[in-house]
C-alpha atoms as a PDB file:
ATOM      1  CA  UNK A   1       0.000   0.000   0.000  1.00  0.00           C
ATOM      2  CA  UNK A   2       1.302   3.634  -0.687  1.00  0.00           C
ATOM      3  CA  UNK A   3       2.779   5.910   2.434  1.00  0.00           C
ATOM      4  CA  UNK A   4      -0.139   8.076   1.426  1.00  0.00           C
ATOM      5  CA  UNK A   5      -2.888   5.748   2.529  1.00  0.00           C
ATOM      6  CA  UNK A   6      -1.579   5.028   5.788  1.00  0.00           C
ATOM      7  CA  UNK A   7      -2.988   7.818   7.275  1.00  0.00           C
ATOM      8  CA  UNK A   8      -1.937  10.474  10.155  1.00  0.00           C
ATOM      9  CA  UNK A   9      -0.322   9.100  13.154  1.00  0.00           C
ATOM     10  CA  UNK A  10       0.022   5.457  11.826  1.00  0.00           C
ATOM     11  CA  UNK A  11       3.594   4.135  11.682  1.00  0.00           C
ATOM     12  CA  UNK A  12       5.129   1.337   9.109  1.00  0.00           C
ATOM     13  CA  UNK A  13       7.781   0.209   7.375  1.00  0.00           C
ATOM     14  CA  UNK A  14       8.818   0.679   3.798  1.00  0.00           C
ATOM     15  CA  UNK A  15       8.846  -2.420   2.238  1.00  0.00           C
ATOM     16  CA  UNK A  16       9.972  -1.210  -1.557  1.00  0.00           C
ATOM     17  CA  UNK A  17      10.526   2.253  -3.341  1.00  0.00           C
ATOM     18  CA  UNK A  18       9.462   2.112  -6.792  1.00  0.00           C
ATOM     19  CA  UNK A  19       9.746   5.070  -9.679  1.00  0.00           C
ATOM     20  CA  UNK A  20      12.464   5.607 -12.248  1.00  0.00           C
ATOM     21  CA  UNK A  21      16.278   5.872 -10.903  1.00  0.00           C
ATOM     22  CA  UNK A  22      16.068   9.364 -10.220  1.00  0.00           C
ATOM     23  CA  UNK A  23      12.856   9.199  -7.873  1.00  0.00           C
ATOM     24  CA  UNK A  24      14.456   5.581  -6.197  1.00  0.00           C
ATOM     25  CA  UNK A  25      17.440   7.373  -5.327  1.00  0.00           C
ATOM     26  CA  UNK A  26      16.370  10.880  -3.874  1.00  0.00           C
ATOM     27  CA  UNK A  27      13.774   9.323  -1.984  1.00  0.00           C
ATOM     28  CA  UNK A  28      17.119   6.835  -0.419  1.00  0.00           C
ATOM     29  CA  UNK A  29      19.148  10.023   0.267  1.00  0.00           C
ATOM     30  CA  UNK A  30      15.770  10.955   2.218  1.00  0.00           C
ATOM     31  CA  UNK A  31      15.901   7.929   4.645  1.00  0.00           C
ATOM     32  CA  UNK A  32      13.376   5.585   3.176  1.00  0.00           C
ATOM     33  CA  UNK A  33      14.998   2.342   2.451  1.00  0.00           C
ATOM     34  CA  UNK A  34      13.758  -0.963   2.798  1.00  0.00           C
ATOM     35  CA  UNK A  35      12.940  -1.838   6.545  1.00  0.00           C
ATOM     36  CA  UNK A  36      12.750   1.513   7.827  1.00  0.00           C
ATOM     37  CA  UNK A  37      10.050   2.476  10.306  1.00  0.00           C
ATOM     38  CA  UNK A  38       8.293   5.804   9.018  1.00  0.00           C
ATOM     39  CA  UNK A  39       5.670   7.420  11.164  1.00  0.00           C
ATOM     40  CA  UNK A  40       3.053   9.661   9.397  1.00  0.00           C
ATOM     41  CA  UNK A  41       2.703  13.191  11.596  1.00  0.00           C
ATOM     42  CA  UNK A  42      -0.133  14.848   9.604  1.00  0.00           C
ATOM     43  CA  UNK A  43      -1.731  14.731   6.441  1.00  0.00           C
ATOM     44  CA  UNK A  44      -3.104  17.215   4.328  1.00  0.00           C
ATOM     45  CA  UNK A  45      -5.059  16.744   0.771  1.00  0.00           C
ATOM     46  CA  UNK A  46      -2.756  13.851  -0.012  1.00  0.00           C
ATOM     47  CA  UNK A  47       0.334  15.366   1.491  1.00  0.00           C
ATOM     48  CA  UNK A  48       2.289  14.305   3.996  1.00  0.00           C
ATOM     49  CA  UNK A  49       4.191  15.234   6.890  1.00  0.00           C
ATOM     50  CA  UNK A  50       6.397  12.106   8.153  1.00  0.00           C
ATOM     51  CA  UNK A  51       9.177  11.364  10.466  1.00  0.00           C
ATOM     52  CA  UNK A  52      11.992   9.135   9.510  1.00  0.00           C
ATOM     53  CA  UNK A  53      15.384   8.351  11.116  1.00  0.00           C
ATOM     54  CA  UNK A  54      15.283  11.504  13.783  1.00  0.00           C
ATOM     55  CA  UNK A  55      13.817  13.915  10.980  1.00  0.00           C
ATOM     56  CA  UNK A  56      10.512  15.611  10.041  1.00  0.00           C
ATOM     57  CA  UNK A  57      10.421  15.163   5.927  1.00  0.00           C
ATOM     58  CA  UNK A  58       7.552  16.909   3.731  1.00  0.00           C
ATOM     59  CA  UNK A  59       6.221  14.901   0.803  1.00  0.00           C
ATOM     60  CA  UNK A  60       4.040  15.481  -1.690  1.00  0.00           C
ATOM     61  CA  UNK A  61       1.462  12.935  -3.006  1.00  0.00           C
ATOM     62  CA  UNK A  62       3.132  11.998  -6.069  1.00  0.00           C
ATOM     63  CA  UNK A  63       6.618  11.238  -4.212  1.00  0.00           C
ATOM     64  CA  UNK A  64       4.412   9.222  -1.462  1.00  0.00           C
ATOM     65  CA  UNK A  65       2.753   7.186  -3.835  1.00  0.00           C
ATOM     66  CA  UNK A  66       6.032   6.101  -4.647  1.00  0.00           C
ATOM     67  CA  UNK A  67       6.868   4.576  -1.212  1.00  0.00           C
ATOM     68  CA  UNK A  68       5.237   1.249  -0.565  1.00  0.00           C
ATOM     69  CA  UNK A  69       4.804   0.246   3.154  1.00  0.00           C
END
């Protein structure tokens, strides 16, 4: 399922990162890597707010589509 159906204050754990090389590999530099716990702060119209690895990231819909939990 995508990060952005998880909804706010749910926490999971990315299972795959899909998208052409470009996406895959900004999104790594971000923190989300297979296995890693993400927790979902807020959400707003599809948007998220999430917290990875001791940081506060914000993604929009089209990038969290991209991360599978």
């Amino acid at each position: 399922m995508p990060l952005n159906m998880i909804g706010a204050g749910n926490s999971a754990f990315v299972r795959r990162v899909s998208g052409n090389d470009e996406t895959r590999r900004y999104l790594g530099n971000l923190g989300f890597v297979n296995g890693a716990e993400v927790h979902v702060v807020s959400e707003i119209g599809g948007n998220v707010i999430v917290s990875i690895k001791d940081s506060r990231i914000a993604i929009n819909k089209d990038m969290a589509s991209h991360i599978l939990v």
